[in-house]
C-alpha atoms as a PDB file:
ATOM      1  CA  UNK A   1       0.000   0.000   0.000  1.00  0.00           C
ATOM      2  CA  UNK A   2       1.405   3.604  -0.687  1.00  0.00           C
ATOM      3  CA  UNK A   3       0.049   7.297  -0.579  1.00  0.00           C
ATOM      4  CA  UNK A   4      -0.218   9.312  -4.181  1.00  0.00           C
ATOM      5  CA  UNK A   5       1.310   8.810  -6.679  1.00  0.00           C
ATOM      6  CA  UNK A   6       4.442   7.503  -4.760  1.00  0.00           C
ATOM      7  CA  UNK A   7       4.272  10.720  -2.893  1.00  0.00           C
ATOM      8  CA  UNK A   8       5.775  10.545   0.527  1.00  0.00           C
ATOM      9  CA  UNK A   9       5.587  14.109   1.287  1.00  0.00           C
ATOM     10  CA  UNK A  10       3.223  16.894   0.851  1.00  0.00           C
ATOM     11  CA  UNK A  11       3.505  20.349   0.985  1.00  0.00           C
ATOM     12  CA  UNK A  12       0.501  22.506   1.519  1.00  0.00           C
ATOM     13  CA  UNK A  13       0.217  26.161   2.416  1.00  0.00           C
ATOM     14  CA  UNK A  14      -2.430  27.364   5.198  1.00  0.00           C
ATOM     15  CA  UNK A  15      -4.184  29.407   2.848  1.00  0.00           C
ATOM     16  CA  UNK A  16      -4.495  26.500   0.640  1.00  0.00           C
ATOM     17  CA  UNK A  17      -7.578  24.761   2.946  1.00  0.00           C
ATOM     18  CA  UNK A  18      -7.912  21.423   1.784  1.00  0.00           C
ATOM     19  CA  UNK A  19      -4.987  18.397   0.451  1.00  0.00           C
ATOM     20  CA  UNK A  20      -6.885  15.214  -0.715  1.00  0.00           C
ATOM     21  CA  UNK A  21      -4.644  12.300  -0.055  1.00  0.00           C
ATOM     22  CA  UNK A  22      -4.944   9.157  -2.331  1.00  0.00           C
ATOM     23  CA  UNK A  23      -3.653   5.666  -0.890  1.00  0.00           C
ATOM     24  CA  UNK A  24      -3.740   3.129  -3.799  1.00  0.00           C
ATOM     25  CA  UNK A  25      -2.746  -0.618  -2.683  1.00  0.00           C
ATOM     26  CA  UNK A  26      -0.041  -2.554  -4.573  1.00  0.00           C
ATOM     27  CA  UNK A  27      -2.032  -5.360  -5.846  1.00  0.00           C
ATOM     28  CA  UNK A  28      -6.283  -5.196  -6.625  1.00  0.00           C
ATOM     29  CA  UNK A  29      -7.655  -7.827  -3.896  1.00  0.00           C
ATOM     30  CA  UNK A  30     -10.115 -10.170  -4.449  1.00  0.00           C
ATOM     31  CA  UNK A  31     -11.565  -9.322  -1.014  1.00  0.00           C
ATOM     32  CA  UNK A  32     -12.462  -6.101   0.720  1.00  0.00           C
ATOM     33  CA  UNK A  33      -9.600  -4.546   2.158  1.00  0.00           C
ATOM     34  CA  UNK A  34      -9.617  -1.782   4.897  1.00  0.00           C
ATOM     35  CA  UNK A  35      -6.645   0.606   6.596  1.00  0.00           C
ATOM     36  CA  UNK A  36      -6.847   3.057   9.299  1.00  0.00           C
ATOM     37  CA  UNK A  37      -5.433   6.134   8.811  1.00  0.00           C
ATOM     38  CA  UNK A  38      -4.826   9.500  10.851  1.00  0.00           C
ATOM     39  CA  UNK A  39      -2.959  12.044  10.755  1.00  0.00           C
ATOM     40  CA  UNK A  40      -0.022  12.988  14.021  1.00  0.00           C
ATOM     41  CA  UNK A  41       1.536  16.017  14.683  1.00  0.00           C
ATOM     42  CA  UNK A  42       5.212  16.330  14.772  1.00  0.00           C
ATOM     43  CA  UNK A  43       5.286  20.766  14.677  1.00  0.00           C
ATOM     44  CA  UNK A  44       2.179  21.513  13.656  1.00  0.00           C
ATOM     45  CA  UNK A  45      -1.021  21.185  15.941  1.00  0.00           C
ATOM     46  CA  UNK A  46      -4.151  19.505  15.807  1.00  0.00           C
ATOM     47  CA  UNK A  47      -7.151  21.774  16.083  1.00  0.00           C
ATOM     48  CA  UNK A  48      -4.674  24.880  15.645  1.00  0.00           C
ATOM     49  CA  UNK A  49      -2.442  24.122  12.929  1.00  0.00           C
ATOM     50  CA  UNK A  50      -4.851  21.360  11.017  1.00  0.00           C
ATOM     51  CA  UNK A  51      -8.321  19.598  11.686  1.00  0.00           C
ATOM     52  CA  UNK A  52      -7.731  16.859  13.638  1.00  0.00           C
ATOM     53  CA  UNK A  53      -8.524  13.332  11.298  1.00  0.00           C
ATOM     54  CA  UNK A  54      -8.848   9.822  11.657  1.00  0.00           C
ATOM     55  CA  UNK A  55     -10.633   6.792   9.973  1.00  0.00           C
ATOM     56  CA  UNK A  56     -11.074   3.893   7.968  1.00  0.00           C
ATOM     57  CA  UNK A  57     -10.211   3.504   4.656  1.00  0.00           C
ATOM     58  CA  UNK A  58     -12.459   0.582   2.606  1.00  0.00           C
ATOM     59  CA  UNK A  59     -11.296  -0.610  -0.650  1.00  0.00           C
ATOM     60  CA  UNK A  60     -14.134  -3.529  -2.294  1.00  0.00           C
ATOM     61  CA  UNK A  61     -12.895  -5.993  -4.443  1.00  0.00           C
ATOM     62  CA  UNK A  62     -11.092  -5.141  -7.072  1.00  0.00           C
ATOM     63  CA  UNK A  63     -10.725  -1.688  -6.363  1.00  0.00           C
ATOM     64  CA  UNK A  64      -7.107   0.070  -5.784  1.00  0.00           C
ATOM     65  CA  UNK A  65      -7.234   3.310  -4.588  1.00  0.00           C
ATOM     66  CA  UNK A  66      -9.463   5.516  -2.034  1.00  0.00           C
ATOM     67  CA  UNK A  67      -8.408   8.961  -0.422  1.00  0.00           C
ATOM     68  CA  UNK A  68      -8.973  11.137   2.113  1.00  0.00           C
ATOM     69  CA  UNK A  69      -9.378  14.655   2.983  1.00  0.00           C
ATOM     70  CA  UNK A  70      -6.946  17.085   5.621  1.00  0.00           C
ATOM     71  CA  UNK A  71      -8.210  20.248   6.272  1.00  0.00           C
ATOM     72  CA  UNK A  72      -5.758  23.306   7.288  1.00  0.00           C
ATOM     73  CA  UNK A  73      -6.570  25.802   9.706  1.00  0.00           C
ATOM     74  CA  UNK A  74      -5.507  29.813   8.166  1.00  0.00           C
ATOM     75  CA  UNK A  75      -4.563  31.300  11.458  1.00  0.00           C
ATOM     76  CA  UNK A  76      -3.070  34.041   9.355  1.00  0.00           C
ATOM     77  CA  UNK A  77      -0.111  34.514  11.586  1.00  0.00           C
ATOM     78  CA  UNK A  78       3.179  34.065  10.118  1.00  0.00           C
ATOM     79  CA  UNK A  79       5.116  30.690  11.062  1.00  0.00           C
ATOM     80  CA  UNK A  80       7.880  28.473  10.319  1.00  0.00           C
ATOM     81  CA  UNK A  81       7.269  25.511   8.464  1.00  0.00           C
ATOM     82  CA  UNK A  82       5.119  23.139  10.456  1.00  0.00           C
ATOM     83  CA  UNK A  83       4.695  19.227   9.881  1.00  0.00           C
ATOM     84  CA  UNK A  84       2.523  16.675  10.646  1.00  0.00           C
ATOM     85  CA  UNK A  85       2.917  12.866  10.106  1.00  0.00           C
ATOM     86  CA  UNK A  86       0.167  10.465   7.394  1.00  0.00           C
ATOM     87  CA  UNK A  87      -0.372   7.192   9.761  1.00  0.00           C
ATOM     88  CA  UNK A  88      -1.869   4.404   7.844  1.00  0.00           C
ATOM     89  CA  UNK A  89      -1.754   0.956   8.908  1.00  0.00           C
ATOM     90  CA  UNK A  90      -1.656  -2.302   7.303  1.00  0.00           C
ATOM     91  CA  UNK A  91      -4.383  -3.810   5.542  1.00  0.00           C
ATOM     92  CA  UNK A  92      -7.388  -5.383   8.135  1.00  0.00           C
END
């Protein structure tokens, strides 16, 4: 399973409001497939910095990719650049 495009980073502005993240699986499965994901900070803070997010990812049969949404709070005050860290698990 990987995020994007084999994207392991993503860069998004706080004026920018949305990034939709894509997770595509290797392989299709003949069986439904499901991942957690969420998203932890490392700099930047949940409910400040970003919406806080977490959930399930379902892929049916056959299908390879699904994605999610992180929102970004515009605090509008100037800051270094702040990260958070994608957590997805492995397959259920």
């Amino acid at each position: 399973m990987r995020m994007g495009p084999d994207r392991t980073e993503y860069l998004i502005g706080e004026g920018d409001g949305t990034l939709d993240v894509t997770v595509n699986l290797n392989t299709p499965s003949a069986r439904e497939v499901s991942a957690r994901y969420g998203l932890q900070p490392v700099s930047a803070s949940a409910g400040t910095d970003y919406e806080d997010i977490n959930g399930v990812l379902t892929f049916a049969p056959g299908v390879t990719a699904q994605s999610f949404t992180i929102s970004v709070i515009d605090d509008s005050i100037a800051e270094e650049r702040e990260t958070a860290k994608i957590t997805l698990d492995v397959p259920m």
